[in-house]
PDB file of N, CA and C in Angstrom:
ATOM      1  N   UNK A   1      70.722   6.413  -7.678  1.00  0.00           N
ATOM      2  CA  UNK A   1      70.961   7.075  -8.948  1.00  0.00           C
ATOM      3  C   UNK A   1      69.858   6.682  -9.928  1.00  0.00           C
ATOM      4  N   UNK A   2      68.709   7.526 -10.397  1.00  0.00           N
ATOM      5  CA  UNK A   2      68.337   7.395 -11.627  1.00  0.00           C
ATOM      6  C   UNK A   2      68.481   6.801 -12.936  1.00  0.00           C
ATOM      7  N   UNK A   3      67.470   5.798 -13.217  1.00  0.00           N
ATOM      8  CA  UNK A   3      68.148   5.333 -14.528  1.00  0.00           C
ATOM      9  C   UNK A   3      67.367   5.977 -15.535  1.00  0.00           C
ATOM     10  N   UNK A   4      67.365   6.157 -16.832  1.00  0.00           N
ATOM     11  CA  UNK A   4      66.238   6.040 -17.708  1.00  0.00           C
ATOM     12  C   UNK A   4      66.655   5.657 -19.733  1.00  0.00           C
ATOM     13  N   UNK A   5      66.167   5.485 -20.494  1.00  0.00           N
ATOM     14  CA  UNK A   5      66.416   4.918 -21.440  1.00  0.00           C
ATOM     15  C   UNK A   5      66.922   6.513 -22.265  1.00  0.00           C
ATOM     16  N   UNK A   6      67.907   6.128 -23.004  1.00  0.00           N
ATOM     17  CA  UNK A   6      68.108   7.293 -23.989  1.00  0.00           C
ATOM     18  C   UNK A   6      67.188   7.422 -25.176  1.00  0.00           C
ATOM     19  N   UNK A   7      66.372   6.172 -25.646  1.00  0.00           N
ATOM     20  CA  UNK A   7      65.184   6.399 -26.436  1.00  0.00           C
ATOM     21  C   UNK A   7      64.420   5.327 -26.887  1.00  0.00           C
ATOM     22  N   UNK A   8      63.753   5.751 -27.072  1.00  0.00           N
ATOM     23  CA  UNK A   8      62.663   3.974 -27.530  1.00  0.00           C
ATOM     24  C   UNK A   8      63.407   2.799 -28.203  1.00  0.00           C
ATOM     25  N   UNK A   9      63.173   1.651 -28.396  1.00  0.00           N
ATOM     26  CA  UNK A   9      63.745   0.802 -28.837  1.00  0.00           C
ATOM     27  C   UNK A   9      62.530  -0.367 -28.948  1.00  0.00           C
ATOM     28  N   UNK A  10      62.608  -1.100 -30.406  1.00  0.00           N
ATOM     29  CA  UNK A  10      61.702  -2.382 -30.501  1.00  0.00           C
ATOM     30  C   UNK A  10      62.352  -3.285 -31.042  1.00  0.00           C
ATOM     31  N   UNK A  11      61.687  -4.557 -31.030  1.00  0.00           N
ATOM     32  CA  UNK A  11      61.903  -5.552 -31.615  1.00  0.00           C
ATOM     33  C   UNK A  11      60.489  -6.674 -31.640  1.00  0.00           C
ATOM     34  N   UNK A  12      61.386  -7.871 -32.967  1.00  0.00           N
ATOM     35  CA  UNK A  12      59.912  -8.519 -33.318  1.00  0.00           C
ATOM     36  C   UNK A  12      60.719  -9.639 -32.837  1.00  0.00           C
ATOM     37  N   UNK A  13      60.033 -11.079 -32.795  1.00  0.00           N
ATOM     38  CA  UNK A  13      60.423 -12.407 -32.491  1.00  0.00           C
ATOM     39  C   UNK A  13      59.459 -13.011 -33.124  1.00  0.00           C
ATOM     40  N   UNK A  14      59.524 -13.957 -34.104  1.00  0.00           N
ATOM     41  CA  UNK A  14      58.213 -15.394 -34.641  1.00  0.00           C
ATOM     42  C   UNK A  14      58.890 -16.397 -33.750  1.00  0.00           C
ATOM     43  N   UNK A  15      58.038 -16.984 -32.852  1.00  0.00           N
ATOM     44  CA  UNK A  15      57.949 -18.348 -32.308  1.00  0.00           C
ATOM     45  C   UNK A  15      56.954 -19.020 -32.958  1.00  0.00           C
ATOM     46  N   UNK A  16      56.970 -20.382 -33.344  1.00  0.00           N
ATOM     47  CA  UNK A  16      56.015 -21.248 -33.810  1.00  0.00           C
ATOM     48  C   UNK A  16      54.508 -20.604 -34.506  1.00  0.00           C
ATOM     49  N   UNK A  17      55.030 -19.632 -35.161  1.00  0.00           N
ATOM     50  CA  UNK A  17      53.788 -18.860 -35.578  1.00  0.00           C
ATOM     51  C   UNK A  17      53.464 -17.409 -35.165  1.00  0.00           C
ATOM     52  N   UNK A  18      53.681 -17.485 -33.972  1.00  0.00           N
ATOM     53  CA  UNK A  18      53.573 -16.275 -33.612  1.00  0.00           C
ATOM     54  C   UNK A  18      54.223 -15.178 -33.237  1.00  0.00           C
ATOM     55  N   UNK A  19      54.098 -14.425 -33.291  1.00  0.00           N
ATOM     56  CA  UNK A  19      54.492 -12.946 -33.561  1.00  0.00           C
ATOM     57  C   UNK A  19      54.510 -12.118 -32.363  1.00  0.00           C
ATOM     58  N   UNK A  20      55.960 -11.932 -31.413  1.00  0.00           N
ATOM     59  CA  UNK A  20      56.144 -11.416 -30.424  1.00  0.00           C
ATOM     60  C   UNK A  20      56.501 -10.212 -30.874  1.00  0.00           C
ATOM     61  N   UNK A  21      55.914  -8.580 -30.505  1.00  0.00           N
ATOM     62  CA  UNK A  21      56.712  -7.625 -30.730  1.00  0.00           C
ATOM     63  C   UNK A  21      56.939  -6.859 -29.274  1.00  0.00           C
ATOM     64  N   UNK A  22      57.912  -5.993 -29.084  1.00  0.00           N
ATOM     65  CA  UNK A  22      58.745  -5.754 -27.768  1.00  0.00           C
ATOM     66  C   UNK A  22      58.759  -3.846 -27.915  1.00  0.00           C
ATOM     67  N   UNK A  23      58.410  -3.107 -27.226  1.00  0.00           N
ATOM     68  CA  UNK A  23      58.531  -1.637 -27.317  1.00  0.00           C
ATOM     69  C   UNK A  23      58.849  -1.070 -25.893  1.00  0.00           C
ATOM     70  N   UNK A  24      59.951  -0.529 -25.966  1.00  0.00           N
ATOM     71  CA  UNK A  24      59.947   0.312 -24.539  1.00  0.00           C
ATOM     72  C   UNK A  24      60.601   1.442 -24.906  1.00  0.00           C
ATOM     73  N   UNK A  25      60.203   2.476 -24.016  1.00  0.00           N
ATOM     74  CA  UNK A  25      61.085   3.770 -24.389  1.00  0.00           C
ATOM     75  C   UNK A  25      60.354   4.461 -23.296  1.00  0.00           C
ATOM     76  N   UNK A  26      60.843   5.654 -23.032  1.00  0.00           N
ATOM     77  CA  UNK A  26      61.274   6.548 -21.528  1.00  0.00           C
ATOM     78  C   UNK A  26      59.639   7.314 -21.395  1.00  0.00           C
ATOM     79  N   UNK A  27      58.809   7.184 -20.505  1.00  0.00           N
ATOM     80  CA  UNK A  27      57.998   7.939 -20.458  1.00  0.00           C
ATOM     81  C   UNK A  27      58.205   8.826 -18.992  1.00  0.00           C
ATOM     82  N   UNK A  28      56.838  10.309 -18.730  1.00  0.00           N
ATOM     83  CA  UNK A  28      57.193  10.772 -17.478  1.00  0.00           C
ATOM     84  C   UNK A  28      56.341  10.260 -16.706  1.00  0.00           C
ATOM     85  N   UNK A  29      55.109   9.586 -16.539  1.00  0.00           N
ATOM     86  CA  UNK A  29      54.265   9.258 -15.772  1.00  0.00           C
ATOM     87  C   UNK A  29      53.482   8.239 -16.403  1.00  0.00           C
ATOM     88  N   UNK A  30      52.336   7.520 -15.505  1.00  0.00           N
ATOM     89  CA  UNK A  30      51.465   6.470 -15.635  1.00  0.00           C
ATOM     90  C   UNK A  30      50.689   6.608 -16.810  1.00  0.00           C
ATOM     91  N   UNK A  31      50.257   7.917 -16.865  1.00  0.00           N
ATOM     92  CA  UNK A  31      48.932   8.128 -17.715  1.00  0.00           C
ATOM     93  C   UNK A  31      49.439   8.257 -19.500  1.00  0.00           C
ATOM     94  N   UNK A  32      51.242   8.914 -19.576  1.00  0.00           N
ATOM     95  CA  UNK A  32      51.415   9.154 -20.317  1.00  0.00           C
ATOM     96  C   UNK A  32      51.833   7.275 -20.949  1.00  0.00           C
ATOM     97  N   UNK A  33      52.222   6.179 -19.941  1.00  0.00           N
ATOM     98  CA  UNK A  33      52.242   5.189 -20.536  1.00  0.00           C
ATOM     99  C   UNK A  33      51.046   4.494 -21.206  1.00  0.00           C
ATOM    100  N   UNK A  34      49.924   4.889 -20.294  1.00  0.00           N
ATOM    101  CA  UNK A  34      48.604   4.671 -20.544  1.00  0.00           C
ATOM    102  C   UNK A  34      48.952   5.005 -21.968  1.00  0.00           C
ATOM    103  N   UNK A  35      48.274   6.157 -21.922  1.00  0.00           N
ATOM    104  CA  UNK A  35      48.349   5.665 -23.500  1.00  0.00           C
ATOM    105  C   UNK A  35      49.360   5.737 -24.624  1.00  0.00           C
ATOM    106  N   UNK A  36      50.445   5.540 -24.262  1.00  0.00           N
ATOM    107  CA  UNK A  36      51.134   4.719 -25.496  1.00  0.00           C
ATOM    108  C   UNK A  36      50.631   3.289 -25.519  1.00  0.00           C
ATOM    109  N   UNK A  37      50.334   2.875 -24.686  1.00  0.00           N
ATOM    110  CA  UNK A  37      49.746   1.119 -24.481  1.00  0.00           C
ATOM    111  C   UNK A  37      48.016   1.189 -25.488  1.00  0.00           C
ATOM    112  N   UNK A  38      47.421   2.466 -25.285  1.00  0.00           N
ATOM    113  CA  UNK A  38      46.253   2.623 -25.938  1.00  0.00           C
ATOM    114  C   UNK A  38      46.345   2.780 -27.411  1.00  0.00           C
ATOM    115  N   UNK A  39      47.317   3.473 -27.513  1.00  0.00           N
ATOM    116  CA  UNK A  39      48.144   3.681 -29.452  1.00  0.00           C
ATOM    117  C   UNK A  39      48.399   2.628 -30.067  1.00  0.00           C
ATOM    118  N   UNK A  40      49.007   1.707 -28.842  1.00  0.00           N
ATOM    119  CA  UNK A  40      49.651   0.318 -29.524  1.00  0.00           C
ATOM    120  C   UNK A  40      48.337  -0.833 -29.707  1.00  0.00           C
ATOM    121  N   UNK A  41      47.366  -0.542 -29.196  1.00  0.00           N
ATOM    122  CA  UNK A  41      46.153  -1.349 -29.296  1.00  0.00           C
ATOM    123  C   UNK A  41      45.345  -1.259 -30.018  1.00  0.00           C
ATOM    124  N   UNK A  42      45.369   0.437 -30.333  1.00  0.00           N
ATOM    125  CA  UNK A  42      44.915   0.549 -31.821  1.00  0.00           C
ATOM    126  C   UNK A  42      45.744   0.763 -33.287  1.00  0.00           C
ATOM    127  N   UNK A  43      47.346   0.419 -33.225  1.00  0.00           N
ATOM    128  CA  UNK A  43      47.711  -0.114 -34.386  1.00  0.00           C
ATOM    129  C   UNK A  43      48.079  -1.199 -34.393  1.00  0.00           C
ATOM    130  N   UNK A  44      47.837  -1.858 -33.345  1.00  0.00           N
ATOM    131  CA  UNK A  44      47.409  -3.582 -33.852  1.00  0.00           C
ATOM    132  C   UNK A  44      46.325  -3.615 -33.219  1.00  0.00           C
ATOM    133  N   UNK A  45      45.533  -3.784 -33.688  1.00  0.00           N
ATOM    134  CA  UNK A  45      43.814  -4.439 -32.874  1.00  0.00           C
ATOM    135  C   UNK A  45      43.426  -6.043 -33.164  1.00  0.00           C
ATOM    136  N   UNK A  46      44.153  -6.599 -34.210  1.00  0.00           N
ATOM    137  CA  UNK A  46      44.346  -8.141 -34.189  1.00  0.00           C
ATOM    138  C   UNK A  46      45.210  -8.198 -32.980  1.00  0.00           C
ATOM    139  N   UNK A  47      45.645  -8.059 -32.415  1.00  0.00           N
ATOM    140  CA  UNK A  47      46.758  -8.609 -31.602  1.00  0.00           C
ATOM    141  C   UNK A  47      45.954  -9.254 -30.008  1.00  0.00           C
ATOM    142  N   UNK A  48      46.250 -10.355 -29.916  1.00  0.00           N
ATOM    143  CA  UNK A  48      45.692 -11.372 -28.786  1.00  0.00           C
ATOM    144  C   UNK A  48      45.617 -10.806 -27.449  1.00  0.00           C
ATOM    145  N   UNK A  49      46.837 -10.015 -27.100  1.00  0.00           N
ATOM    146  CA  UNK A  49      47.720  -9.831 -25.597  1.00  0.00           C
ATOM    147  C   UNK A  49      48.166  -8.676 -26.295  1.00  0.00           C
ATOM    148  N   UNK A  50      47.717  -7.471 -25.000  1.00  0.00           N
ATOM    149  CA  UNK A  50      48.728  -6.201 -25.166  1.00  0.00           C
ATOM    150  C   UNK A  50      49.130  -6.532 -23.525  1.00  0.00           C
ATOM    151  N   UNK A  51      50.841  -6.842 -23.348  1.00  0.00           N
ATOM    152  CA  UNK A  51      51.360  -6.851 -22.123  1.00  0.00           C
ATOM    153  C   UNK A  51      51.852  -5.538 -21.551  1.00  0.00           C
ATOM    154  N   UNK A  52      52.090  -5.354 -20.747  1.00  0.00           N
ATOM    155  CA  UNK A  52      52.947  -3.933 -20.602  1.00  0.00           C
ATOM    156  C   UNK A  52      53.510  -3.992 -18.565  1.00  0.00           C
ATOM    157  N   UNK A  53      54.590  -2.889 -19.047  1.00  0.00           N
ATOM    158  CA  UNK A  53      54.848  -2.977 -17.461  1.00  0.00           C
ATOM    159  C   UNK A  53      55.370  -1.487 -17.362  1.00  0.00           C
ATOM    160  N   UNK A  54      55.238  -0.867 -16.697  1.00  0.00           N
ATOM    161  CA  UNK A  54      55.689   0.659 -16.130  1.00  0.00           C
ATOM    162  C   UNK A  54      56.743   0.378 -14.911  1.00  0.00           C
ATOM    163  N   UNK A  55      57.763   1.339 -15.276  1.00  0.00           N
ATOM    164  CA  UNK A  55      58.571   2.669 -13.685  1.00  0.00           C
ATOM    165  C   UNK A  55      58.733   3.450 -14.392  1.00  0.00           C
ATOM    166  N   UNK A  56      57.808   4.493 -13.583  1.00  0.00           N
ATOM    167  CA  UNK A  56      57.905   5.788 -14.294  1.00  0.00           C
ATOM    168  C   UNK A  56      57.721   6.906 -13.498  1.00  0.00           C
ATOM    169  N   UNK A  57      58.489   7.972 -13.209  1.00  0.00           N
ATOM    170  CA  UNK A  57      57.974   8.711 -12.036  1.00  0.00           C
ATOM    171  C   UNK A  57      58.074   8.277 -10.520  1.00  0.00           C
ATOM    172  N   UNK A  58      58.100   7.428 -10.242  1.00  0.00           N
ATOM    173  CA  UNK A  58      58.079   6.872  -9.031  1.00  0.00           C
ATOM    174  C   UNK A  58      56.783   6.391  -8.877  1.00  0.00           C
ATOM    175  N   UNK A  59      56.087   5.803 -10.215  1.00  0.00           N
ATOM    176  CA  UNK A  59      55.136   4.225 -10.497  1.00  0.00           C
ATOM    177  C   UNK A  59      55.532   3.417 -10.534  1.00  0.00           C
ATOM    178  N   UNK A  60      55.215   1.984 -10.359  1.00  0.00           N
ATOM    179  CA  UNK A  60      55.205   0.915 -11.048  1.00  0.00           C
ATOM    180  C   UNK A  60      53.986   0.214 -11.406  1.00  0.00           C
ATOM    181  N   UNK A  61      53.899  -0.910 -12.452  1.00  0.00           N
ATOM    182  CA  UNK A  61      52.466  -1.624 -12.638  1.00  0.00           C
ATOM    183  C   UNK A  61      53.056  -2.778 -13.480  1.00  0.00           C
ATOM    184  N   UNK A  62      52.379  -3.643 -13.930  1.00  0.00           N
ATOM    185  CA  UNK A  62      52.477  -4.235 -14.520  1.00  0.00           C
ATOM    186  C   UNK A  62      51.010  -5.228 -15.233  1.00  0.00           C
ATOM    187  N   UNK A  63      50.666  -5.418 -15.950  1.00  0.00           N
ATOM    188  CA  UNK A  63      49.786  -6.105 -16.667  1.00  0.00           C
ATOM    189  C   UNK A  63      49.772  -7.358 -17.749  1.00  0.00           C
ATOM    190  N   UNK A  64      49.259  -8.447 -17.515  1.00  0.00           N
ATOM    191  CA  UNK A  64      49.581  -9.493 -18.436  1.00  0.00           C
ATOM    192  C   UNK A  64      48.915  -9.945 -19.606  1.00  0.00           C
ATOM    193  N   UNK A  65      47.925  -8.949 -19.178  1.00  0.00           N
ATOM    194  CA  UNK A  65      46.441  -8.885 -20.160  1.00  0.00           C
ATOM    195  C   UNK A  65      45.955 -10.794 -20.852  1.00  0.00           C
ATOM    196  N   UNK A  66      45.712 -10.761 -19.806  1.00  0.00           N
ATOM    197  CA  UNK A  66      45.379 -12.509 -19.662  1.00  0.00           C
ATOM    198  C   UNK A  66      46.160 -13.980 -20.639  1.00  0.00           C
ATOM    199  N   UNK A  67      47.664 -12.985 -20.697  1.00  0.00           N
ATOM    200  CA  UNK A  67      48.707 -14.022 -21.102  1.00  0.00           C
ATOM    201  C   UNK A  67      48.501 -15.124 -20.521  1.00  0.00           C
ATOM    202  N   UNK A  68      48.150 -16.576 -21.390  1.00  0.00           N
ATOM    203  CA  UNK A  68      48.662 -17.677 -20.876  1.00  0.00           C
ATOM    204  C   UNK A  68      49.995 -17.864 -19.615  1.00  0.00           C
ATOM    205  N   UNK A  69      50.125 -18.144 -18.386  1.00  0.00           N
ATOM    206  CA  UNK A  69      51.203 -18.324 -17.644  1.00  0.00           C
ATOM    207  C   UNK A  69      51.402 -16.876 -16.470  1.00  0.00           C
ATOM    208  N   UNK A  70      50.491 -16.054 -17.009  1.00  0.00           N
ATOM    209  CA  UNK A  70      50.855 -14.729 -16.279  1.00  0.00           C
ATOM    210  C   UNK A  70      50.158 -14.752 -14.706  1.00  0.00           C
ATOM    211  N   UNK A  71      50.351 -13.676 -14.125  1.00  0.00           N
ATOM    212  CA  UNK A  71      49.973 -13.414 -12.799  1.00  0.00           C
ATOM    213  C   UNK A  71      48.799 -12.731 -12.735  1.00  0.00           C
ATOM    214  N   UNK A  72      48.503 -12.051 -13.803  1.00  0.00           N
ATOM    215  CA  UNK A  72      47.320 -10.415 -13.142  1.00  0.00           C
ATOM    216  C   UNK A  72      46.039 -11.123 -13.965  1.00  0.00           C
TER     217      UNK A  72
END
């Protein structure tokens, strides 16, 4: 059975300074996550780490964008 989100949803977190923010919401494919991940990089361009992870379509990916602790 199919899952998918009924609509975007965010949130922020401050840990010790810094500034975690959280965005997911329903896309149809890779490219269209692409760039929401490209939107979000250019309305924060201070931002250290753009993380992201996709299922979408019958994709997956994931990226840690050289998070301290990450895998990729």
């Amino acid at each position: 059975m199919p899952h998918t989100l009924a609509g975007p949803a965010h949130a922020e977190l401050v840990i010790k300074k810094s500034r975690f923010m959280a965005c997911v919401q329903p896309v149809d494919d890779r490219a269209q996550a692409q760039a929401l991940v490209a939107a979000l990089r250019a309305e924060h361009p201070q931002a250290a780490h753009v993380c992201w992870a996709l299922l979408a379509g019958g994709q997956s990916a994931a990226v840690d964008d050289g998070e301290p602790g990450g895998t990729a």
